[in-house]
N, C-alpha and C. Protein backbone atom coordinates (compact mmCIF):
# COMPACT_ATOMS: atom_id res chain seq x y z
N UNK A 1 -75.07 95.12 10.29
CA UNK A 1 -74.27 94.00 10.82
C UNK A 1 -72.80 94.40 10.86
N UNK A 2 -71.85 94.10 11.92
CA UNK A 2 -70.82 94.55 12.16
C UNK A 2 -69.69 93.73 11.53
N UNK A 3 -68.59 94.38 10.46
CA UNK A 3 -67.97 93.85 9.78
C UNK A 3 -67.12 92.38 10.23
N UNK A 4 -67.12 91.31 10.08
CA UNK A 4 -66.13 90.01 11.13
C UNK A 4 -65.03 90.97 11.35
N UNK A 5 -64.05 91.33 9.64
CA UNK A 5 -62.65 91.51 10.30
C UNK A 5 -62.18 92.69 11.49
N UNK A 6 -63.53 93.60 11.54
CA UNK A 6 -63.57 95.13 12.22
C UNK A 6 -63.93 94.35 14.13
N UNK A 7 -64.42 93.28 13.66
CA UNK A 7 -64.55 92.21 15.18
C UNK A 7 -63.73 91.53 15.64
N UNK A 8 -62.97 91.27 14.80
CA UNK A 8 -61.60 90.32 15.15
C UNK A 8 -60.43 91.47 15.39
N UNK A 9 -60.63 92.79 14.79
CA UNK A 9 -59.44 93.74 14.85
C UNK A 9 -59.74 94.50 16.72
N UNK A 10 -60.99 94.32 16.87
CA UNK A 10 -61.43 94.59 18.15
C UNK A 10 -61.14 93.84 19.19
N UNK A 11 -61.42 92.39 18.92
CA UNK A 11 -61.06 91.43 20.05
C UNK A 11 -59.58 91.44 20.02
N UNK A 12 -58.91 91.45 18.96
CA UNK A 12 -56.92 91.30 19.01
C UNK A 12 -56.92 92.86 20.13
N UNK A 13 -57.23 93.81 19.61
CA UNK A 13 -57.04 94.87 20.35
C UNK A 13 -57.09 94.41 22.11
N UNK A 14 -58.48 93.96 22.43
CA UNK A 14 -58.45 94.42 23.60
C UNK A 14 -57.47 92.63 24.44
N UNK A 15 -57.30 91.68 23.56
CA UNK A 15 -56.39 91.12 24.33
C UNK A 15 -54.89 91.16 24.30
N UNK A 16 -54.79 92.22 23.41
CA UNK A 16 -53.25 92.65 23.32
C UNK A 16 -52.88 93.91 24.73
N UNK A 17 -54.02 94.76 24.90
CA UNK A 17 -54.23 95.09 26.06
C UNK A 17 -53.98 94.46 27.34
N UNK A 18 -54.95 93.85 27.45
CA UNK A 18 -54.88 92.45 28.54
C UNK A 18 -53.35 91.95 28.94
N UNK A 19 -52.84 91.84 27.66
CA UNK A 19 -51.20 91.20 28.13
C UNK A 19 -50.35 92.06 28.36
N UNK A 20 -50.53 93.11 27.86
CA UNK A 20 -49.54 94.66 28.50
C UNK A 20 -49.96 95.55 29.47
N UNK A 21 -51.37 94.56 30.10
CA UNK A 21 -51.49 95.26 31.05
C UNK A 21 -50.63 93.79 32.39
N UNK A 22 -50.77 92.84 32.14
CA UNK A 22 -50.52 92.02 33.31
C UNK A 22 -49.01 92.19 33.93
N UNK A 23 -49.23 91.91 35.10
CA UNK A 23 -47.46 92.01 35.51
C UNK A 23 -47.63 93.47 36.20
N UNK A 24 -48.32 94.76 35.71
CA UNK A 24 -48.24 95.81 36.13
C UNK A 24 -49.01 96.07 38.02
N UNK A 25 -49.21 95.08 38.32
CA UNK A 25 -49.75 95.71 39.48
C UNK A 25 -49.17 95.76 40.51
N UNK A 26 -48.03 97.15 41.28
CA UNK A 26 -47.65 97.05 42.15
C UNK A 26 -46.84 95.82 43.14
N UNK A 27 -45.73 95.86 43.69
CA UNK A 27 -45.80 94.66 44.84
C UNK A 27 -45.51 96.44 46.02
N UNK A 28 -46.19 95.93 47.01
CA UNK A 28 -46.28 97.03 47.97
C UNK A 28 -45.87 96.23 49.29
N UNK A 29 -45.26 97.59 49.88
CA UNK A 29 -43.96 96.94 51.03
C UNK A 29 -44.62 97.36 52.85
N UNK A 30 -44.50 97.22 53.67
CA UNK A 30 -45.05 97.11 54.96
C UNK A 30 -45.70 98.07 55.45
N UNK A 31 -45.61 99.31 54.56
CA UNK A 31 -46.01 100.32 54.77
C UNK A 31 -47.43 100.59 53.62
N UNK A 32 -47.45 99.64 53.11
CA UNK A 32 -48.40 99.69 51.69
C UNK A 32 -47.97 100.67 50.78
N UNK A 33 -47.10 101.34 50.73
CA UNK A 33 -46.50 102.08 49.48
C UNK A 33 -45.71 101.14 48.91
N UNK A 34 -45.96 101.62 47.18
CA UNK A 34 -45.12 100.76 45.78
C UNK A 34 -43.94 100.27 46.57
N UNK A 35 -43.15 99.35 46.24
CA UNK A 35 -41.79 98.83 46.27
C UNK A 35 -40.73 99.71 45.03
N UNK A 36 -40.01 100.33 44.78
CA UNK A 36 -39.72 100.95 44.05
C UNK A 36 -38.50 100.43 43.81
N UNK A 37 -37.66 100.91 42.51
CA UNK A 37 -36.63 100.02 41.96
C UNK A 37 -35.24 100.96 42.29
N UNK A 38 -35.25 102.20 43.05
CA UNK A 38 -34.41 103.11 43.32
C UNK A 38 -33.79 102.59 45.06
N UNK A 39 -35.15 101.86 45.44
CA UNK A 39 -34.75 101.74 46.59
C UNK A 39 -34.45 100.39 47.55
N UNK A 40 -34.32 100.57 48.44
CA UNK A 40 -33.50 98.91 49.12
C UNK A 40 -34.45 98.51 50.20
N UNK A 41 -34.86 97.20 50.07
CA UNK A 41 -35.33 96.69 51.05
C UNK A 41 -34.93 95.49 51.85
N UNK A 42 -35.55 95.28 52.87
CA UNK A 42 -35.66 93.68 53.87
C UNK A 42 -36.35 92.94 53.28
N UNK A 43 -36.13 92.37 53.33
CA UNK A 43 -36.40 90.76 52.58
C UNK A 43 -37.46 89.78 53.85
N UNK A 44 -38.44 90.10 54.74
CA UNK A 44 -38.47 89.24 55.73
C UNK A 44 -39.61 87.99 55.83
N UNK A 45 -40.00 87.43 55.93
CA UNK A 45 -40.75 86.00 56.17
C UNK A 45 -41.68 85.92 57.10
N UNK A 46 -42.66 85.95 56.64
CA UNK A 46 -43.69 85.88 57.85
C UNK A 46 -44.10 84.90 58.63
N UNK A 47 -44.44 84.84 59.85
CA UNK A 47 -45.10 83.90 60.59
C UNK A 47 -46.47 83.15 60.08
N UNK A 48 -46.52 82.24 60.65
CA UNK A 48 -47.78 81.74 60.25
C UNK A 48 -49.54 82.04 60.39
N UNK A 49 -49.11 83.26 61.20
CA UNK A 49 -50.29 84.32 61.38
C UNK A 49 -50.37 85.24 60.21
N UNK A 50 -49.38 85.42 59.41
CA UNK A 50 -49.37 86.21 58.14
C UNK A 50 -48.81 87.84 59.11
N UNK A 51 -49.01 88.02 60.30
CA UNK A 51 -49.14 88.91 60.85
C UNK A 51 -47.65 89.73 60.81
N UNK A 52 -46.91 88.98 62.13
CA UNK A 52 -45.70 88.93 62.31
C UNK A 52 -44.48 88.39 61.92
N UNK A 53 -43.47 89.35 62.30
CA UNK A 53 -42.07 88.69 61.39
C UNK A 53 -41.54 87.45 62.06
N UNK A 54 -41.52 86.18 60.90
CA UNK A 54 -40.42 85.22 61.47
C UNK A 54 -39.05 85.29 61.36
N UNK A 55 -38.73 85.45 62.81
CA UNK A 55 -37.11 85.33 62.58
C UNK A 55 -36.55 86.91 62.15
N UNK A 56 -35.54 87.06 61.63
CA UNK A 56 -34.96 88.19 61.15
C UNK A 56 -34.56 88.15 59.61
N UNK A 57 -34.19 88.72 59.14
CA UNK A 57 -34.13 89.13 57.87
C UNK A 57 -33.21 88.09 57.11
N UNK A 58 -32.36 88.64 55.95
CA UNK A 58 -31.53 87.54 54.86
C UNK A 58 -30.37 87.99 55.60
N UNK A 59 -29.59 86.83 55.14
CA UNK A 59 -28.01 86.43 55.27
C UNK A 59 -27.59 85.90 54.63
N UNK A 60 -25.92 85.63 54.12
CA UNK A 60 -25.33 84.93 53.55
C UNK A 60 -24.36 84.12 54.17
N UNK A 61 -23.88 83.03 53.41
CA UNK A 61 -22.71 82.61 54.49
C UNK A 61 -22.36 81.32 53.61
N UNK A 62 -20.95 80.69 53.85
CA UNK A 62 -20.84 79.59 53.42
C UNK A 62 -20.56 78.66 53.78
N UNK A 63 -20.23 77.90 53.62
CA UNK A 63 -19.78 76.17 54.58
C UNK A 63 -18.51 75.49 54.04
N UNK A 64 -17.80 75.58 55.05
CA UNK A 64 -16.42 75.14 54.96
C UNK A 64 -15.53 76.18 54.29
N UNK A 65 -16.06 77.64 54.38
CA UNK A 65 -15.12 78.67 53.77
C UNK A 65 -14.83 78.61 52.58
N UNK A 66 -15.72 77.88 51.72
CA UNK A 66 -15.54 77.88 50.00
C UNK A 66 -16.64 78.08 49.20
N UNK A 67 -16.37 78.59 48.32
CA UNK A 67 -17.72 79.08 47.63
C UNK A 67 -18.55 77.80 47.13
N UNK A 68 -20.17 78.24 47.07
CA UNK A 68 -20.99 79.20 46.62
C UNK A 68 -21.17 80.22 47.75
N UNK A 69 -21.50 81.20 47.84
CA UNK A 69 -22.19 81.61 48.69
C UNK A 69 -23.83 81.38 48.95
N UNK A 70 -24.40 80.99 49.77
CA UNK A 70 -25.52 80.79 49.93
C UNK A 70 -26.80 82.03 50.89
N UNK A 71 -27.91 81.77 50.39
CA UNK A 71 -28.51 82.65 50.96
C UNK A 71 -29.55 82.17 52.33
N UNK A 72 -29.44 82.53 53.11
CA UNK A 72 -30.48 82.20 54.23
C UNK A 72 -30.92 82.96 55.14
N UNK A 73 -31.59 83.00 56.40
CA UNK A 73 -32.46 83.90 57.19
C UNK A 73 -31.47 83.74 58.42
N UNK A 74 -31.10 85.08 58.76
CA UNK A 74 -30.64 85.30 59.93
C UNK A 74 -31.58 85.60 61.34
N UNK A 75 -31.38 84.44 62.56
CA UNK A 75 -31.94 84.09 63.46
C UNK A 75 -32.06 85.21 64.50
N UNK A 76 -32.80 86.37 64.08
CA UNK A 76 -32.84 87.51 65.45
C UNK A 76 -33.72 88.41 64.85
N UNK A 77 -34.64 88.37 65.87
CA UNK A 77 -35.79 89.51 65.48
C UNK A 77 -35.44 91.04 65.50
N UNK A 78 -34.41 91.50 65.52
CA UNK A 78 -34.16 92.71 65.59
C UNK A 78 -33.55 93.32 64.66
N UNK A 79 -32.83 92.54 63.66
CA UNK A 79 -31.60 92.86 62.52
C UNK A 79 -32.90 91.99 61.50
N UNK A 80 -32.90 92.91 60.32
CA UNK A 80 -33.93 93.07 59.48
C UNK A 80 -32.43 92.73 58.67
N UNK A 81 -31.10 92.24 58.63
CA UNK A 81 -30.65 91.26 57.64
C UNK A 81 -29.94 92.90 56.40
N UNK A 82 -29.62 91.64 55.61
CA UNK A 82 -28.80 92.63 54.45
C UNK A 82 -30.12 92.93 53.31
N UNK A 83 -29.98 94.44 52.70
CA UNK A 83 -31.30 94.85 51.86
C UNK A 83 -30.55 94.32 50.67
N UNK A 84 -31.81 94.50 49.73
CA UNK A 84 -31.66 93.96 48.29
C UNK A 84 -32.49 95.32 47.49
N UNK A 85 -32.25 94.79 45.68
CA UNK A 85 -33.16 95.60 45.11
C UNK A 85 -33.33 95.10 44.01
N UNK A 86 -34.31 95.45 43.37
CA UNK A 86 -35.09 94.52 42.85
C UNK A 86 -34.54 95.58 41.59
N UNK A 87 -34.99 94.71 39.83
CA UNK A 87 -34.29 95.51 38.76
C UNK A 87 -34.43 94.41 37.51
N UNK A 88 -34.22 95.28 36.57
CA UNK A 88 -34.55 94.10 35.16
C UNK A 88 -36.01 93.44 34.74
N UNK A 89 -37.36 94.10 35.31
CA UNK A 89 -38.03 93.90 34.59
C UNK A 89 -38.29 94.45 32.95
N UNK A 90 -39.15 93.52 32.27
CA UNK A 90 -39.46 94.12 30.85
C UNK A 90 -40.79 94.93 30.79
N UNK A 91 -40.34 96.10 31.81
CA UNK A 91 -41.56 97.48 31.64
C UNK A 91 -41.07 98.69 32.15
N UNK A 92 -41.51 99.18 31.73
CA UNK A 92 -41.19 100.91 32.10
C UNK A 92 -41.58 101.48 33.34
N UNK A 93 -42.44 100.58 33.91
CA UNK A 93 -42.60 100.93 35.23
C UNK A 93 -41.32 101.20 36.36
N UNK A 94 -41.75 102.34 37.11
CA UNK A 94 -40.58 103.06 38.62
C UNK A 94 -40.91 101.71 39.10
N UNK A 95 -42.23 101.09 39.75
CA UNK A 95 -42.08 100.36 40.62
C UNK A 95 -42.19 98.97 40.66
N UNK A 96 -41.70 98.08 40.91
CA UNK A 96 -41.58 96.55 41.06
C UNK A 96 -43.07 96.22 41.30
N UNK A 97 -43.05 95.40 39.71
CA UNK A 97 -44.64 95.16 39.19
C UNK A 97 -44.59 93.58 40.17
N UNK A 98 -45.52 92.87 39.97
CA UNK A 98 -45.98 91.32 40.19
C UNK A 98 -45.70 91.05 39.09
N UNK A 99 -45.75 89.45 39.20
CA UNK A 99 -45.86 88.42 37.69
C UNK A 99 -44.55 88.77 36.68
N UNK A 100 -43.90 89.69 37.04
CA UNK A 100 -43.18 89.76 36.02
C UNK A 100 -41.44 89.35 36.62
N UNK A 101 -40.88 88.56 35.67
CA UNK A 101 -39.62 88.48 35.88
C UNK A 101 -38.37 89.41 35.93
N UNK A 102 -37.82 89.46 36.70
CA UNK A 102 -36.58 90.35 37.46
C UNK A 102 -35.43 89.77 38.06
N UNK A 103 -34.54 90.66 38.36
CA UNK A 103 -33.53 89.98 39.36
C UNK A 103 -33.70 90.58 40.66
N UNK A 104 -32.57 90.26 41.73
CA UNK A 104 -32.32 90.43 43.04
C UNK A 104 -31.54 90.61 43.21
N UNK A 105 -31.01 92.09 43.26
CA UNK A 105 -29.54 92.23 43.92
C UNK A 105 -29.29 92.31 45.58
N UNK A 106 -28.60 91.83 46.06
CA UNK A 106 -28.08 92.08 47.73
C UNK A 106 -27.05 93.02 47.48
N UNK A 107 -27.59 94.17 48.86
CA UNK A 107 -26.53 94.68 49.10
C UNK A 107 -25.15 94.30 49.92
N UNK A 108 -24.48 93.29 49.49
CA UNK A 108 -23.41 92.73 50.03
C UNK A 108 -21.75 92.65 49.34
N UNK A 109 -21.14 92.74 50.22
CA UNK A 109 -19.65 92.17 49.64
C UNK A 109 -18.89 90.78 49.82
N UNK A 110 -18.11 90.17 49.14
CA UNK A 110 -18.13 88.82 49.23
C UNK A 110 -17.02 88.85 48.87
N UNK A 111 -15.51 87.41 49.28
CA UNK A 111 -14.56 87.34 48.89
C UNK A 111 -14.43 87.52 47.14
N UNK A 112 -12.97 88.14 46.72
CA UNK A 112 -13.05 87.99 45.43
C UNK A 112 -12.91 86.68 44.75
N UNK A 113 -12.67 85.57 45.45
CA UNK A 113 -13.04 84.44 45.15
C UNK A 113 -13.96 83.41 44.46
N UNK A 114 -14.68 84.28 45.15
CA UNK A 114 -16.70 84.38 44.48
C UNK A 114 -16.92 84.67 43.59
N UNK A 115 -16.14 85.80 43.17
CA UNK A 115 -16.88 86.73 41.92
C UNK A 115 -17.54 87.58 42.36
N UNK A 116 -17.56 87.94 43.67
CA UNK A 116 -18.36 88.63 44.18
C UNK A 116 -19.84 88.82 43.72
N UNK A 117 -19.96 87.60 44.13
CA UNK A 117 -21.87 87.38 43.75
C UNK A 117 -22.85 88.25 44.39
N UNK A 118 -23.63 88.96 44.13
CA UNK A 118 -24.52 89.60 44.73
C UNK A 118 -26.15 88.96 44.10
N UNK A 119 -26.33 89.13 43.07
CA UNK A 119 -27.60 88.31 42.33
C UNK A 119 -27.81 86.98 43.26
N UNK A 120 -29.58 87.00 43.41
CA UNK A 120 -30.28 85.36 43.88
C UNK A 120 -29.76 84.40 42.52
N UNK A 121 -29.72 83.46 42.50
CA UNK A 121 -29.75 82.51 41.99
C UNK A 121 -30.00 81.12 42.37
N UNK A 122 -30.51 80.05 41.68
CA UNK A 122 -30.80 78.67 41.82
C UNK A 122 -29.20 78.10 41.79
N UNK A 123 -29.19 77.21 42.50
CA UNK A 123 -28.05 76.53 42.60
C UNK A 123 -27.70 75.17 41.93
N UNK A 124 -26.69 74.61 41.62
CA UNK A 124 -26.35 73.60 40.59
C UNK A 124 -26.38 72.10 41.24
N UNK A 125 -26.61 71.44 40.00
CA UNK A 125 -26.17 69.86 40.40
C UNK A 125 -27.37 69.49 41.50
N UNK A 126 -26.71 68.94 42.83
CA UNK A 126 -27.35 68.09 43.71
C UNK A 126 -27.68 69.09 44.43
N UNK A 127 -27.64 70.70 44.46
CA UNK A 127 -27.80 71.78 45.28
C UNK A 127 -28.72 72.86 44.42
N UNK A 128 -29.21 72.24 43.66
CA UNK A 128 -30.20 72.42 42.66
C UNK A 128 -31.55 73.71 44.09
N UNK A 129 -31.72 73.20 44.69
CA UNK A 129 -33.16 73.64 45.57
C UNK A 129 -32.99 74.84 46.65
N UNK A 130 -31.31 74.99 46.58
CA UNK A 130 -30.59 76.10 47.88
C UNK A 130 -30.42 76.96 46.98
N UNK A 131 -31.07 78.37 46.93
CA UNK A 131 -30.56 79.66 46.37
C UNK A 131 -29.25 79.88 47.31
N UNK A 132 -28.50 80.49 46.28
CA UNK A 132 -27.25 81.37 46.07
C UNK A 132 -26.77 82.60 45.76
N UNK A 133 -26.25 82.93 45.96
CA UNK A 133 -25.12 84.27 45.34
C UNK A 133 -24.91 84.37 44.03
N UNK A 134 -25.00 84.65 42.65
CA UNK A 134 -24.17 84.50 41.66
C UNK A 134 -23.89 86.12 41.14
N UNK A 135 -23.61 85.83 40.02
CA UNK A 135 -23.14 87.10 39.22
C UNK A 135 -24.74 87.49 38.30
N UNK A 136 -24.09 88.25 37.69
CA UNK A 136 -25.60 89.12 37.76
C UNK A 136 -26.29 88.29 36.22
N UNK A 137 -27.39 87.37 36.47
CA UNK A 137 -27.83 86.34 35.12
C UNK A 137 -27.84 86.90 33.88
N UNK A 138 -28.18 86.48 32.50
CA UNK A 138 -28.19 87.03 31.42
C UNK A 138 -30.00 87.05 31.30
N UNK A 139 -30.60 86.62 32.16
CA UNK A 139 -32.39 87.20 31.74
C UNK A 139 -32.44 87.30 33.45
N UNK A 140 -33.40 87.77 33.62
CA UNK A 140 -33.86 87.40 35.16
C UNK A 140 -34.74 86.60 35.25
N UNK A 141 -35.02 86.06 36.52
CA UNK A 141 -35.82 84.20 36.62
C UNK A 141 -36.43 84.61 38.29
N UNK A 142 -36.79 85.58 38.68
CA UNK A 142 -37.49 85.63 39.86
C UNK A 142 -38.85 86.55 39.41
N UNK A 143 -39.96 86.16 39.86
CA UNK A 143 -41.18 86.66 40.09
C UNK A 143 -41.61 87.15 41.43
N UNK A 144 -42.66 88.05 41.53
CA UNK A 144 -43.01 88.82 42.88
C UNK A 144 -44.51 88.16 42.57
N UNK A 145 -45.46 87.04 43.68
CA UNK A 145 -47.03 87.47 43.65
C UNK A 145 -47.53 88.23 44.72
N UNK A 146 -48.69 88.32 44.58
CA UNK A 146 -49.54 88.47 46.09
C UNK A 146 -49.82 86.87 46.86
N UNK A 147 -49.54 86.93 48.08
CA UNK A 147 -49.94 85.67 48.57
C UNK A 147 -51.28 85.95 48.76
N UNK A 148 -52.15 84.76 48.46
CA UNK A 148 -53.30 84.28 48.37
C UNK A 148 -54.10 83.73 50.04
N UNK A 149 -52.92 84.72 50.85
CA UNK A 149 -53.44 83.83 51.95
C UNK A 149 -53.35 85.10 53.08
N UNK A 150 -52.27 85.85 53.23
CA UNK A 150 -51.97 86.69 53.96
C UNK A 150 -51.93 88.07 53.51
N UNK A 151 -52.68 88.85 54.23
CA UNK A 151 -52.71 90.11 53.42
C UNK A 151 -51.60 90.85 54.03
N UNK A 152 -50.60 91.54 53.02
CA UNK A 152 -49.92 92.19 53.10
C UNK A 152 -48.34 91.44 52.73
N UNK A 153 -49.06 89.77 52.59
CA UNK A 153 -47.33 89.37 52.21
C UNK A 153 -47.34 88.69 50.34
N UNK A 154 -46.19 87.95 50.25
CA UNK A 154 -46.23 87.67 48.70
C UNK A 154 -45.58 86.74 49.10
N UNK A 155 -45.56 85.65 47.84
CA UNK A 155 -44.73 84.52 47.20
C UNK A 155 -43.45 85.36 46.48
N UNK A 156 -42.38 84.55 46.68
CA UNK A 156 -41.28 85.09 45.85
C UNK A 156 -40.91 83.27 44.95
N UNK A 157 -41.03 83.40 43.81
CA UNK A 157 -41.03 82.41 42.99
C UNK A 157 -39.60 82.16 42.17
N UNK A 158 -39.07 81.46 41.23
CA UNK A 158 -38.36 81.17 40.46
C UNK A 158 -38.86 80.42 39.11
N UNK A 159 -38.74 81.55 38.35
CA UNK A 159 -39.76 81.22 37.02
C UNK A 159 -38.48 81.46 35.55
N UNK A 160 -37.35 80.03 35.61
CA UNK A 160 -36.69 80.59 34.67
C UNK A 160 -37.10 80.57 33.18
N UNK A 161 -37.95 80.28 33.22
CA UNK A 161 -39.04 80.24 31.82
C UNK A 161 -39.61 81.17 31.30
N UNK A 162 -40.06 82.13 32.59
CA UNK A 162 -41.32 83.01 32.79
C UNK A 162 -42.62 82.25 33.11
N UNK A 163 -42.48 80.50 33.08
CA UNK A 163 -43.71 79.98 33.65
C UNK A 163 -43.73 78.39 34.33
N UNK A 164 -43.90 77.77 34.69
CA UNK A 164 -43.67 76.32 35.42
C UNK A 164 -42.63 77.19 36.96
N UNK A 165 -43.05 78.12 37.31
CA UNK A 165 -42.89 78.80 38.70
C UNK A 165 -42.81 77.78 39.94
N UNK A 166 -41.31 77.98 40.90
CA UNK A 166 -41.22 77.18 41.90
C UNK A 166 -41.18 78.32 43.06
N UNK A 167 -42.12 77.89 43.97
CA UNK A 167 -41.74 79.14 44.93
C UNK A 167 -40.94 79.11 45.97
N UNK A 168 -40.18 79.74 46.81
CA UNK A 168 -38.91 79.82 47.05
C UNK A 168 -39.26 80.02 49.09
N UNK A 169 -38.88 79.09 49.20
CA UNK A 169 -39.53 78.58 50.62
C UNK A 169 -37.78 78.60 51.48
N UNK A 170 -38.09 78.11 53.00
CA UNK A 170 -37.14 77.98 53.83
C UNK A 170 -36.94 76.53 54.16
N UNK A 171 -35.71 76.30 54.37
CA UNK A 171 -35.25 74.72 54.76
C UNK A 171 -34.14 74.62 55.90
N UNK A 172 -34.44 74.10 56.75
CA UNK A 172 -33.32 73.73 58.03
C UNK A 172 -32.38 72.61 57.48
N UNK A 173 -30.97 73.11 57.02
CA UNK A 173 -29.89 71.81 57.14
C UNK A 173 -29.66 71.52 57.90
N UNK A 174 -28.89 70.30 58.06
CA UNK A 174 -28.21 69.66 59.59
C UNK A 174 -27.92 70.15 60.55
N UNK A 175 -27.35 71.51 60.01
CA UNK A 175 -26.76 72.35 60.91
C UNK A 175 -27.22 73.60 61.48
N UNK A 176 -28.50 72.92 61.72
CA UNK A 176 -29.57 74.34 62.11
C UNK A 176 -29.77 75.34 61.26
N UNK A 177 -28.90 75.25 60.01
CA UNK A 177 -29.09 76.69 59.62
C UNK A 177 -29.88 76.91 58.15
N UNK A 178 -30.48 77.73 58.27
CA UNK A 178 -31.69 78.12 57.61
C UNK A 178 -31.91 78.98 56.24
N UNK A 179 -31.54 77.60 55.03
CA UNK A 179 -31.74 78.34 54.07
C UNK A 179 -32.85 79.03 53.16
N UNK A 180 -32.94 79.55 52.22
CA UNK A 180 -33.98 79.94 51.50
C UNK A 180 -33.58 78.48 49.95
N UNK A 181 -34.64 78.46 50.23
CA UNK A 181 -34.57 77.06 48.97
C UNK A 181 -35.91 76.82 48.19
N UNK A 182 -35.58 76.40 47.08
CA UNK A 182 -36.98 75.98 46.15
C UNK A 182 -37.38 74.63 46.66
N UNK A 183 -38.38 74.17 46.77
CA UNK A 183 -38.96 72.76 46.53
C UNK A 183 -38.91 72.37 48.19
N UNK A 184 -39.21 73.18 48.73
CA UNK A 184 -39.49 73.38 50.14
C UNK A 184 -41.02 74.21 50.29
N UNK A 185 -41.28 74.18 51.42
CA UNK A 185 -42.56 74.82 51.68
C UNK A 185 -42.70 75.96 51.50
N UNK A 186 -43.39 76.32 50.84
CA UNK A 186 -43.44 78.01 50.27
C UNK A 186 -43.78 78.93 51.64
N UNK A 187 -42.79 80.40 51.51
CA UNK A 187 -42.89 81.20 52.70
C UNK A 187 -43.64 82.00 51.77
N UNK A 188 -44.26 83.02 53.03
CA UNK A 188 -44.69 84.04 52.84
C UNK A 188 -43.62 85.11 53.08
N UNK A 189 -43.71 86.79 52.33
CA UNK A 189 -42.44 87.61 52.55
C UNK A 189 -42.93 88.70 52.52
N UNK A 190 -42.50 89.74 53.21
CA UNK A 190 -42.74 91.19 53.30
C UNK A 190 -41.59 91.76 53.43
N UNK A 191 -42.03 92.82 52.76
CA UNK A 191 -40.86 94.09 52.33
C UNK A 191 -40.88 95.35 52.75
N UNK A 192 -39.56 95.29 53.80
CA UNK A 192 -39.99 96.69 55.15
C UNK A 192 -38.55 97.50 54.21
N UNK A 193 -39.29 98.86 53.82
CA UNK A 193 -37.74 99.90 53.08
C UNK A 193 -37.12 100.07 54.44
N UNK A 194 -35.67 100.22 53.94
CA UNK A 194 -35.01 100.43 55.23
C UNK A 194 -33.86 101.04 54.58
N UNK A 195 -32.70 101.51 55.03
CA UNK A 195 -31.40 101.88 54.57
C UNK A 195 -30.76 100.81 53.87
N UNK A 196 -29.52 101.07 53.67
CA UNK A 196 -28.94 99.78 52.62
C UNK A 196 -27.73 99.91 53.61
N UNK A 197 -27.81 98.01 54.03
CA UNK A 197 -26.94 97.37 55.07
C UNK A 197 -26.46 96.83 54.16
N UNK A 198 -24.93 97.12 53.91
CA UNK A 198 -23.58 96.28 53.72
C UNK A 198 -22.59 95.59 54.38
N UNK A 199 -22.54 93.86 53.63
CA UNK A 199 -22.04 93.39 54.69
C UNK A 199 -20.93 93.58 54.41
N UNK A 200 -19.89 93.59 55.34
CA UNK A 200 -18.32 94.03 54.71
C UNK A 200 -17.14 92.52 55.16
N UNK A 201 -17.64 91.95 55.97
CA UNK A 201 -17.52 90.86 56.31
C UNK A 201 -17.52 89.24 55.25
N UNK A 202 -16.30 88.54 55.52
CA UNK A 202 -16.18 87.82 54.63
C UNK A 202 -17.58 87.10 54.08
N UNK A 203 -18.39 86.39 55.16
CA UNK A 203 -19.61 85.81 55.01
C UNK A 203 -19.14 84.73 56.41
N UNK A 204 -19.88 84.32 56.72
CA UNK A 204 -20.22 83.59 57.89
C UNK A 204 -20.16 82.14 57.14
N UNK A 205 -18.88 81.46 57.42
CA UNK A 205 -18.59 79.97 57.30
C UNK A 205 -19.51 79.11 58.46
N UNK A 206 -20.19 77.92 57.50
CA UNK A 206 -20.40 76.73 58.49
C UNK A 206 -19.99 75.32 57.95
N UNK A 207 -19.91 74.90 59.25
CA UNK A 207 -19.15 73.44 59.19
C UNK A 207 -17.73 73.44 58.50
């Protein structure tokens, strides 16, 4: 008969396993190779075919020429937008796992006004649901999944917990223009490597 505690030292084993293994599986970019943490990608949104790209890539810009800076999708299928890179998970992994929390850097420049925000972030107060620009967080609060629907794209979430996850969808303001926001309809996103586009430009004021 097999000792209990030599059974219980077995079962702790293999679910201590289990939890250092999760989070590790790849997020893979348009080409189906790893997403890697050396390198910069497009950020882009898929159509509702899962197939094709909606729209063009990320942008920033602000309204009324005062900060926050905000983040949203620039309207042209040809400009794949400003790259980002992904960084700050808790694993040793080269390449940008799933499930696990990280940040988002943009490759962008921004008045020094700003603070020159480059990091995604959730936004404050009554603007709580419009990601932003900030400075670079003290944990990271973004997750990578597989979408459950489209092969080849993912959910990009906001998990500042590590769990009660909001996923990070698109919203039309008044003014036609098209942010990336929580508590909106969740997009789908794919990640095409590309060079690293800097914007050098103040940011694109509206209203």
């Amino acid at each position: 008969m097999m000792n209990p505690m030599f059974c219980f030292l077995l079962t702790l084993t293999a679910v201590l396993a289990m939890t250092e293994g999760r989070g590790s599986t790849p997020v893979l970019d348009s080409d189906s190779k790893n997403v890697l943490s050396n390198e910069s990608y497009s950020i882009i949104p898929l159509k509702s075919n899962g197939v094709s790209y909606d729209s063009g890539g990320l942008t920033v810009f602000n309204r009324g020429g005062t900060c926050p800076i905000y983040i949203g999708v620039k309207a042209s299928e040809f400009n794949l937008g400003v790259t980002v890179r992904f960084s700050d998970w808790n694993s040793t992994d080269k390449y940008v796992p799933q499930l696990l929390n990280l940040n988002i850097k943009m490759n962008i420049t921004t008045p020094i006004k700003c603070l020159r925000p480059k990091y995604w972030a959730a936004g404050a107060r009554e603007e709580a649901w419009f990601l932003r620009a900030g400075i670079k967080p003290l944990k990271p609060k973004f997750q990578i999944k597989k979408s459950d629907v489209y092969m080849g794209g993912y959910y990009i979430s906001y998990c500042p917990a590590g769990f009660n996850c909001t996923r990070v969808g698109t919203f039309v303001n008044e003014d036609g223009v098209r942010h990336l926001a929580l508590n909106a309809t969740p997009a789908h996103f794919a990640f095409v490597r590309g060079v690293i586009k800097t914007s050098s430009k103040t940011t694109m004021s509206i209203g």
